[in-house]
N, C-alpha and C. Protein backbone atom coordinates (compact mmCIF):
# COMPACT_ATOMS: atom_id res chain seq x y z
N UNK A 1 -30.62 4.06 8.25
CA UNK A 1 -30.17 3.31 9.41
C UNK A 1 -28.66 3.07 9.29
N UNK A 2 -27.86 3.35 10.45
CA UNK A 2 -26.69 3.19 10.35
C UNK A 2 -26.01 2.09 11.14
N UNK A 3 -25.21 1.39 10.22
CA UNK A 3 -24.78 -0.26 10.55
C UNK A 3 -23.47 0.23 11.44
N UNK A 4 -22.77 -0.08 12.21
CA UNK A 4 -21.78 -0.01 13.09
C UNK A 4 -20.71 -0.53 12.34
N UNK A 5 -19.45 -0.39 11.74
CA UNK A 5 -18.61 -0.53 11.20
C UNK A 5 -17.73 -0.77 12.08
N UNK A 6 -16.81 -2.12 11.93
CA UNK A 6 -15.90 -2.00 12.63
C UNK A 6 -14.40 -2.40 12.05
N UNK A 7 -12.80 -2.53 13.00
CA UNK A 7 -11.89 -2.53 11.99
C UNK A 7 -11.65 -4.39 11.89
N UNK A 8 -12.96 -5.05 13.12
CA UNK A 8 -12.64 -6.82 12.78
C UNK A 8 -13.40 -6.91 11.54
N UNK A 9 -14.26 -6.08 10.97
CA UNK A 9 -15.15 -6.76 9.08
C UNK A 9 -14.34 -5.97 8.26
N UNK A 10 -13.69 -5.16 8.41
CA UNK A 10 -12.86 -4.49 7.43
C UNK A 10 -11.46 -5.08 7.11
N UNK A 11 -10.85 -5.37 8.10
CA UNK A 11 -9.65 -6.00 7.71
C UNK A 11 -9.30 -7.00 7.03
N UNK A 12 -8.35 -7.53 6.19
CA UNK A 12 -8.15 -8.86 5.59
C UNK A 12 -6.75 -9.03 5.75
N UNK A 13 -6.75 -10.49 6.05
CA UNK A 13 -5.44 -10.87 6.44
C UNK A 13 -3.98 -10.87 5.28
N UNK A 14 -5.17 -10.76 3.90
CA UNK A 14 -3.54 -10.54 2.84
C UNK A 14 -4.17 -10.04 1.26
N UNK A 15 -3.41 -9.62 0.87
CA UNK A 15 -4.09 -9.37 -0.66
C UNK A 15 -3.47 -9.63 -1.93
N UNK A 16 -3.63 -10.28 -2.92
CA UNK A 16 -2.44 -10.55 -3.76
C UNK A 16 -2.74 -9.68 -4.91
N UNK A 17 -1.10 -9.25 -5.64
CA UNK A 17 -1.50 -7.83 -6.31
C UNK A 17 0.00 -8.46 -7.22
N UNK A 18 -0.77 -8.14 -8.73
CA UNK A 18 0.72 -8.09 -10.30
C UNK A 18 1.60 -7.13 -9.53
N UNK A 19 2.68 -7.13 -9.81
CA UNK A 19 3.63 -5.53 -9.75
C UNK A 19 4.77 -6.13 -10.70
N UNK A 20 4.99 -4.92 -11.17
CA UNK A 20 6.54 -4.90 -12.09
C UNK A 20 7.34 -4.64 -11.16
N UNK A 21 8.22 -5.92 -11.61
CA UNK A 21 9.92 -5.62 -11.42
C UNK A 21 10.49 -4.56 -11.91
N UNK A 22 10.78 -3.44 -11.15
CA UNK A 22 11.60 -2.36 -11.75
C UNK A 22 12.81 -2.45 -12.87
N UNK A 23 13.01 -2.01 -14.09
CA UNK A 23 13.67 -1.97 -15.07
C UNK A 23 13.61 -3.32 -16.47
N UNK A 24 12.85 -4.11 -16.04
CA UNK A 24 12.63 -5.34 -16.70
C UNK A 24 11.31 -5.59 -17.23
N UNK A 25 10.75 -4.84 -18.06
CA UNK A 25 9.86 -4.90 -18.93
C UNK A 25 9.07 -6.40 -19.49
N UNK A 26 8.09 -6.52 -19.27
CA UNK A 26 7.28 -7.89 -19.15
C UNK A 26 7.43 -8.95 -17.60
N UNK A 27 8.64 -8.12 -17.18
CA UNK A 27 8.58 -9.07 -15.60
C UNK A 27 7.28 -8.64 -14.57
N UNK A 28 6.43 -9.71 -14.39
CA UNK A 28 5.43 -9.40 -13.20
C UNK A 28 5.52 -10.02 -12.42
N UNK A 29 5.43 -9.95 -11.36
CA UNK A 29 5.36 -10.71 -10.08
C UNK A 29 4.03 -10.61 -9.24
N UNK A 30 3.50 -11.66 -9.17
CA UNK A 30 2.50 -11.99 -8.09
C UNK A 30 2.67 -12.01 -6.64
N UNK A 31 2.61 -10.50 -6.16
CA UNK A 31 3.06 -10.77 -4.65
C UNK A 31 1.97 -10.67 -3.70
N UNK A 32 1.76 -10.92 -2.14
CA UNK A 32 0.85 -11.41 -1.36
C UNK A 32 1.32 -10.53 -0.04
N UNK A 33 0.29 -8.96 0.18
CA UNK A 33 0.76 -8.08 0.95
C UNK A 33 0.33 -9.29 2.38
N UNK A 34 1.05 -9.40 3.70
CA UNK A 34 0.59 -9.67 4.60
C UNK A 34 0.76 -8.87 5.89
N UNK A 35 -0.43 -9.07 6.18
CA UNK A 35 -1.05 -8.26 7.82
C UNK A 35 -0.24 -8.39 8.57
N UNK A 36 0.58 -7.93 9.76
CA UNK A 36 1.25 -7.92 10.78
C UNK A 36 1.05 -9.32 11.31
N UNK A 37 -0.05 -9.52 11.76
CA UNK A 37 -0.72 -10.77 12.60
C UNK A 37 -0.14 -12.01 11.84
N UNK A 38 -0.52 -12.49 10.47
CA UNK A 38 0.12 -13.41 9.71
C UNK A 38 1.25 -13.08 9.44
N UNK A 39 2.29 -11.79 9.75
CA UNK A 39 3.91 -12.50 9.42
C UNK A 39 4.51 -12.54 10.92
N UNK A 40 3.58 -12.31 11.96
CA UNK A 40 3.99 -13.04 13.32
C UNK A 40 4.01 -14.37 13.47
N UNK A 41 2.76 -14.58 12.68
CA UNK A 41 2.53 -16.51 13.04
C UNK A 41 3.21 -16.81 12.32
N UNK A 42 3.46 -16.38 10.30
CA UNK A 42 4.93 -17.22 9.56
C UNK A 42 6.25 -17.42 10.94
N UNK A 43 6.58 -16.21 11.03
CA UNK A 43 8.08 -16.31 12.08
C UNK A 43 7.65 -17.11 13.11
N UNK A 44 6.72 -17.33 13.86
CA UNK A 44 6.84 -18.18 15.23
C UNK A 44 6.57 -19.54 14.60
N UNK A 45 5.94 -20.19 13.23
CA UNK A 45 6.08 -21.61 13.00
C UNK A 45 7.82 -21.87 12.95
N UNK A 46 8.62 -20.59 12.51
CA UNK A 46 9.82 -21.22 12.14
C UNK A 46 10.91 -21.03 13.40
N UNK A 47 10.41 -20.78 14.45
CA UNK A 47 11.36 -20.89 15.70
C UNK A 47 11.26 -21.99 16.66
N UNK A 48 12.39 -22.31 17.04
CA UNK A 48 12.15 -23.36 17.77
C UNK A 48 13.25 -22.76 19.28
N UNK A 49 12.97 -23.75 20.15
CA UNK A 49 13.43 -23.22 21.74
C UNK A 49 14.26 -24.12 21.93
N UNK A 50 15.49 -24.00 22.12
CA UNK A 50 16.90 -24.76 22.85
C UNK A 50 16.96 -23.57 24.27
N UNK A 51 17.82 -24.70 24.65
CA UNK A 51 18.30 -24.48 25.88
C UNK A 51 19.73 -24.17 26.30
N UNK A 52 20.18 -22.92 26.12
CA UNK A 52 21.12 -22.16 26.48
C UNK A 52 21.90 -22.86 27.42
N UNK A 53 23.00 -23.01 27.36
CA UNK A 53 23.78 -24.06 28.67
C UNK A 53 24.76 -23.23 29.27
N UNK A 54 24.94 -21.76 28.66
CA UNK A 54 25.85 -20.80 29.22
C UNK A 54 25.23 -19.99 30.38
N UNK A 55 23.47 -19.58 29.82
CA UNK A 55 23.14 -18.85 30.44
C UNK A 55 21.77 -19.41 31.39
N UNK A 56 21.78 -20.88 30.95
CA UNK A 56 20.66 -21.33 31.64
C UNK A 56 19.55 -21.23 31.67
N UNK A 57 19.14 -20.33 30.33
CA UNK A 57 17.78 -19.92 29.77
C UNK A 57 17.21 -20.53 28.38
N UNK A 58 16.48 -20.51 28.55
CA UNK A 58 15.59 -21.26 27.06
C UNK A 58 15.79 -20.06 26.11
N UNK A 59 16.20 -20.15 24.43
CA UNK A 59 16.48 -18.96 23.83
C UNK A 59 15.44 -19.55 22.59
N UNK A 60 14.79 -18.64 21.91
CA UNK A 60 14.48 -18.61 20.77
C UNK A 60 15.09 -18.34 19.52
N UNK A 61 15.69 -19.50 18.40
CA UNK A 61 16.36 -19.67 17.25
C UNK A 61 15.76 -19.89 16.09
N UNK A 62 15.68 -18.65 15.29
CA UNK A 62 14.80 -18.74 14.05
C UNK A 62 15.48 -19.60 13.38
N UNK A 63 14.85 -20.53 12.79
CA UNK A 63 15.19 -21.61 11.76
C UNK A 63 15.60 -20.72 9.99
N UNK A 64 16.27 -20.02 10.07
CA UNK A 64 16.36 -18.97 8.68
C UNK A 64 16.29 -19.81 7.28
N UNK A 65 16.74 -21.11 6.98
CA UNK A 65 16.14 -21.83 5.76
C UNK A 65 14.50 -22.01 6.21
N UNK A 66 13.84 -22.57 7.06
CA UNK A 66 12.20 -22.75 6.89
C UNK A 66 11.57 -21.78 6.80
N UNK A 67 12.21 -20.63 7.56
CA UNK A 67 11.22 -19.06 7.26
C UNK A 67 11.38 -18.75 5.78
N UNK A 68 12.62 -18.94 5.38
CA UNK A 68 12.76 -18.45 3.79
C UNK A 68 11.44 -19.29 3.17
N UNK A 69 11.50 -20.63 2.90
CA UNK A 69 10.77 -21.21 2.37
C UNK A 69 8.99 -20.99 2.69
N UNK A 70 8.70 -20.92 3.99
CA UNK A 70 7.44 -20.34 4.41
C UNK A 70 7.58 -18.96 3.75
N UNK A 71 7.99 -17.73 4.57
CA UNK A 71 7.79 -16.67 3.55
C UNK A 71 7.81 -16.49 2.22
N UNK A 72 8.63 -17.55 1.38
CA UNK A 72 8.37 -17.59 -0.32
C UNK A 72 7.29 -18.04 -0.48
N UNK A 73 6.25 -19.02 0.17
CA UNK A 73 5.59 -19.76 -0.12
C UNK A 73 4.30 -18.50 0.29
N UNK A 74 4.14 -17.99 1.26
CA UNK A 74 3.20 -16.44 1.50
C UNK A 74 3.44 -15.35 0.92
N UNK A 75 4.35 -15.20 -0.01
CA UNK A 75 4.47 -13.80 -0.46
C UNK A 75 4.42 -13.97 -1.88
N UNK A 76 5.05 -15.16 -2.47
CA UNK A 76 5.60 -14.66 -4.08
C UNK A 76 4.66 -16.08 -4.29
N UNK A 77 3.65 -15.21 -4.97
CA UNK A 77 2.51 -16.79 -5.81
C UNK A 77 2.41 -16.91 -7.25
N UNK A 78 3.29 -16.27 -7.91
CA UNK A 78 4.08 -16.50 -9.14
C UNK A 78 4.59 -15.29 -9.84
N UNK A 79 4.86 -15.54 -11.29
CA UNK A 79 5.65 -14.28 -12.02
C UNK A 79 5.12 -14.90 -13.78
N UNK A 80 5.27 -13.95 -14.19
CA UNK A 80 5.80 -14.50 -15.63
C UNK A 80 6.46 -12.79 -16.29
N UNK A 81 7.01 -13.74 -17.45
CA UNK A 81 8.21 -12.73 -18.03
C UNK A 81 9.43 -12.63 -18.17
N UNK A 82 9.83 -13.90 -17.19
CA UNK A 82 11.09 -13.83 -16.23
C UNK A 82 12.22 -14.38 -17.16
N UNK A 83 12.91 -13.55 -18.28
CA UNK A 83 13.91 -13.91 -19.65
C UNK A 83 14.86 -14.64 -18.69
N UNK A 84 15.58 -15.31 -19.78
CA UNK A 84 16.90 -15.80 -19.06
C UNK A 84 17.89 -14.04 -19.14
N UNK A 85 17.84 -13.05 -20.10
CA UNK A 85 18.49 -12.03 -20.18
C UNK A 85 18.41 -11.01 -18.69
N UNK A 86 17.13 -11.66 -18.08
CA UNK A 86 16.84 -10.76 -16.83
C UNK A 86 17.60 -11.12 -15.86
N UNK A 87 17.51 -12.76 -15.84
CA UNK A 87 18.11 -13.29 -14.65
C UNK A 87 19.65 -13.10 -14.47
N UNK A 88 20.23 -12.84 -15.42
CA UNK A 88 21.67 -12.31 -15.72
C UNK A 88 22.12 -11.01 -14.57
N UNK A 89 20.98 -10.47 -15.13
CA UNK A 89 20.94 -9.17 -14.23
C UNK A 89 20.70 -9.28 -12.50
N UNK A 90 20.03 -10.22 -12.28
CA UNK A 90 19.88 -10.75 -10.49
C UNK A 90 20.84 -11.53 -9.80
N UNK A 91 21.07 -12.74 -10.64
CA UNK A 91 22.12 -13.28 -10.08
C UNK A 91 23.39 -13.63 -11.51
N UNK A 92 24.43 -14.55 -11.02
CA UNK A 92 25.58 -15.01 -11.79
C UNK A 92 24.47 -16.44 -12.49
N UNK A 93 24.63 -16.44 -13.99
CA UNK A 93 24.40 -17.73 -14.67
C UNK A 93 24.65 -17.69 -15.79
N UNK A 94 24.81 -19.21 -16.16
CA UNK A 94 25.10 -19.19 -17.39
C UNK A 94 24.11 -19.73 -18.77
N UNK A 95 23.85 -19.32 -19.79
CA UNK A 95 22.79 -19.31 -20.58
C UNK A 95 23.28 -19.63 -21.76
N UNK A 96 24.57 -20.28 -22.23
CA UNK A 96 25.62 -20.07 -23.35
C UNK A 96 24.53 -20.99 -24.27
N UNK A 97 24.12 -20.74 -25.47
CA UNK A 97 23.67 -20.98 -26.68
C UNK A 97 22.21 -21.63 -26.36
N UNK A 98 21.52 -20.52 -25.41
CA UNK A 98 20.28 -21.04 -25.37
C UNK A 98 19.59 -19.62 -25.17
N UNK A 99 18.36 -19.26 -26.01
CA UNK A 99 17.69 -18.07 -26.31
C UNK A 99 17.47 -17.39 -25.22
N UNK A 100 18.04 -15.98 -25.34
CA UNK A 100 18.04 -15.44 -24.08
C UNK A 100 16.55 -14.61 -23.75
N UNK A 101 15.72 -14.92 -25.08
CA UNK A 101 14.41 -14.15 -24.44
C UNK A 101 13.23 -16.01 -23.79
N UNK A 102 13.65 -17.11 -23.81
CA UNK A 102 13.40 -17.89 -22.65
C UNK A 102 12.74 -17.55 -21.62
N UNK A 103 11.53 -17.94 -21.52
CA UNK A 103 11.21 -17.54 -19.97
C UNK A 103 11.24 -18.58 -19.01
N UNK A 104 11.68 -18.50 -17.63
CA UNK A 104 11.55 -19.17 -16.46
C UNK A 104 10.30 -19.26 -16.03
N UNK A 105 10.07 -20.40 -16.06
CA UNK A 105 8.38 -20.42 -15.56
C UNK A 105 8.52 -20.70 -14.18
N UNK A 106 7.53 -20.09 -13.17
CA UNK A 106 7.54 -19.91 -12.11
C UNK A 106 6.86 -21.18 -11.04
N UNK A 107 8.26 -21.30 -10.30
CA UNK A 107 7.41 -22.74 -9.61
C UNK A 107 7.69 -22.46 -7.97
N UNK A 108 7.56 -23.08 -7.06
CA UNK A 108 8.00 -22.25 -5.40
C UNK A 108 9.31 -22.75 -5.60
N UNK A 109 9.51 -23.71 -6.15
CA UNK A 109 11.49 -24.40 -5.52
C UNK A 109 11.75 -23.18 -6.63
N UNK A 110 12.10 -22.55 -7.47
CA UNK A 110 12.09 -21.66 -8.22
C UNK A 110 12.31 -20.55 -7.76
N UNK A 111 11.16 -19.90 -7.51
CA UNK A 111 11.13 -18.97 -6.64
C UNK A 111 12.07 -18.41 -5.18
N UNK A 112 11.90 -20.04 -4.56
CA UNK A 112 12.93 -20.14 -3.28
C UNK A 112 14.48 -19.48 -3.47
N UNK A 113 14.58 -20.88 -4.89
CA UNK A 113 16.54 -20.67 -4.98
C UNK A 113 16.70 -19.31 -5.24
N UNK A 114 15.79 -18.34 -6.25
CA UNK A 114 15.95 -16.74 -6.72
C UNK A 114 16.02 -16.12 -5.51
N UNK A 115 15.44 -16.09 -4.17
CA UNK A 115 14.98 -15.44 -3.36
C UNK A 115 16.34 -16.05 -2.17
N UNK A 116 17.15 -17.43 -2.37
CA UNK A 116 18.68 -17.22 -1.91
C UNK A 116 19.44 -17.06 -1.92
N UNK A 117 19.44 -16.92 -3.46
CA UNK A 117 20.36 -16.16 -4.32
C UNK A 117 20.78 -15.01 -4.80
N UNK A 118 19.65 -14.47 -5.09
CA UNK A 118 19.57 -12.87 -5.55
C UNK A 118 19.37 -12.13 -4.78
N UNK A 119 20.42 -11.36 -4.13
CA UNK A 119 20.07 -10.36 -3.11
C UNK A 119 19.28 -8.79 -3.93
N UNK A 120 19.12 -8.55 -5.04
CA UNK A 120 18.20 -7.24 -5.70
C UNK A 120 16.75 -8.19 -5.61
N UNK A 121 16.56 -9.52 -6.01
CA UNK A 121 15.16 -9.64 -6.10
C UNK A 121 14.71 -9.92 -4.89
N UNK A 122 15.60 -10.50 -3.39
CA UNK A 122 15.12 -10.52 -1.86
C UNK A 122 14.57 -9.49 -1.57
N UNK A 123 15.85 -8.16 -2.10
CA UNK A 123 15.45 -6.86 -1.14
C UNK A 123 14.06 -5.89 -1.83
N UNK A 124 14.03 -6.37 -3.21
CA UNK A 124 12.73 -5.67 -3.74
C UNK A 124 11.46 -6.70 -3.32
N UNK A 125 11.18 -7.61 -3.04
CA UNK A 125 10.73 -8.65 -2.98
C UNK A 125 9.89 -7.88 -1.23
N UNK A 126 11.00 -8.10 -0.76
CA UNK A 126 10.91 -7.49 0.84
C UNK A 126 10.34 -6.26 0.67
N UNK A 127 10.97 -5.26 0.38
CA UNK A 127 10.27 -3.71 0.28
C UNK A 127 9.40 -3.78 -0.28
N UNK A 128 8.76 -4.56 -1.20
CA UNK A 128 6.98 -4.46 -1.90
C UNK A 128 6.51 -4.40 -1.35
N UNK A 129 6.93 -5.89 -0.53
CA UNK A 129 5.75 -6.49 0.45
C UNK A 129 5.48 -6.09 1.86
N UNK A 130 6.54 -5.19 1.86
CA UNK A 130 6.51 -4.30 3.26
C UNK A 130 5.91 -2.91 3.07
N UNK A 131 5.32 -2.47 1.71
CA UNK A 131 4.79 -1.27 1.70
C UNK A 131 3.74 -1.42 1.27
N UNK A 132 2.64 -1.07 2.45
CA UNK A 132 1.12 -1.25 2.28
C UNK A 132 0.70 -0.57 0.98
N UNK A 133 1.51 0.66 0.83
CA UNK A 133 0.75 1.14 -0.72
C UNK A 133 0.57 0.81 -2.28
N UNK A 134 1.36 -0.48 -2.24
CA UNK A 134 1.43 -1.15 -3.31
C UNK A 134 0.00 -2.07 -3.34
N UNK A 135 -0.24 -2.64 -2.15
CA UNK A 135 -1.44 -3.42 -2.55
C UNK A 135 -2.66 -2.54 -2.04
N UNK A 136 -2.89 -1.22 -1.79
CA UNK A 136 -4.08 -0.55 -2.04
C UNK A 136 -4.76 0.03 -3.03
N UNK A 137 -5.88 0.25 -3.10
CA UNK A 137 -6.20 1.07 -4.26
C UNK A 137 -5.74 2.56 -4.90
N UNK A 138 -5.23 3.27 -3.53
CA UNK A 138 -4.57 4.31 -4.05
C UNK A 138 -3.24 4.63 -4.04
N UNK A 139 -2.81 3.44 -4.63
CA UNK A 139 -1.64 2.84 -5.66
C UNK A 139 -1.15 3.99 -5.75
């Protein structure tokens, strides 16, 4: 007997999957692929509607700090690995007489400041999570 399959029981709205940080050995990141549908609704919680006084139209203005923080908070659900010797490599800091194999333990305010700071871990961060083939099985 054949059950009718369809793509509303097949689909899932997100999947969370380890991946290595490219070139940084023990860095993993916990990232959270999301469905089209859920990164429409992230972006429309973070817009809000003013009223144009030039053109007399209502405009839509993404709030770009609350989306950051919403999208960190849906995509990156932790890491470990994360040396202070790595972070050298992402952004500017300073680490002077404190062990550089240290790890950063992963918290969202954490996560956030890396993700406003570091433009290599935004844009890999972004391209993971924008390529469905990372969180499928045929990886």
């Amino acid at each position: 007997m054949n059950e009718k399959i369809s793509l509303e029981t097949l689909m899932t709205p997100s999947k969370t999957v380890g991946i290595d940080f490219p070139g940084m050995p023990e860095f993993k990141v916990e990232l959270c692929y999301l469905g089209r549908d859920e990164l429409i609704k992230l972006r429309k919680r973070c817009i809000t509607n003013k009223f144009n006084r030039k053109t007399h139209q209502p405009e839509e203005i993404l709030d770009e700090e609350k989306f950051l923080v919403e999208y960190v908070k849906a995509v990156v659900k932790g890491w470990s690995g994360l040396k202070l010797s790595y972070l050298e490599e992402l952004l500017l800091i300073d680490y002077e007489g404190l062990d550089p194999d240290i790890e950063l333990e992963y918290d969202q305010k954490e996560a956030e400041k890396l993700m406003r700071n570091s433009s290599p871990f935004d844009e890999w961060v972004t391209d993971t999570v924008g390529a469905l083939e990372n969180f499928t099985k045929s990886k």
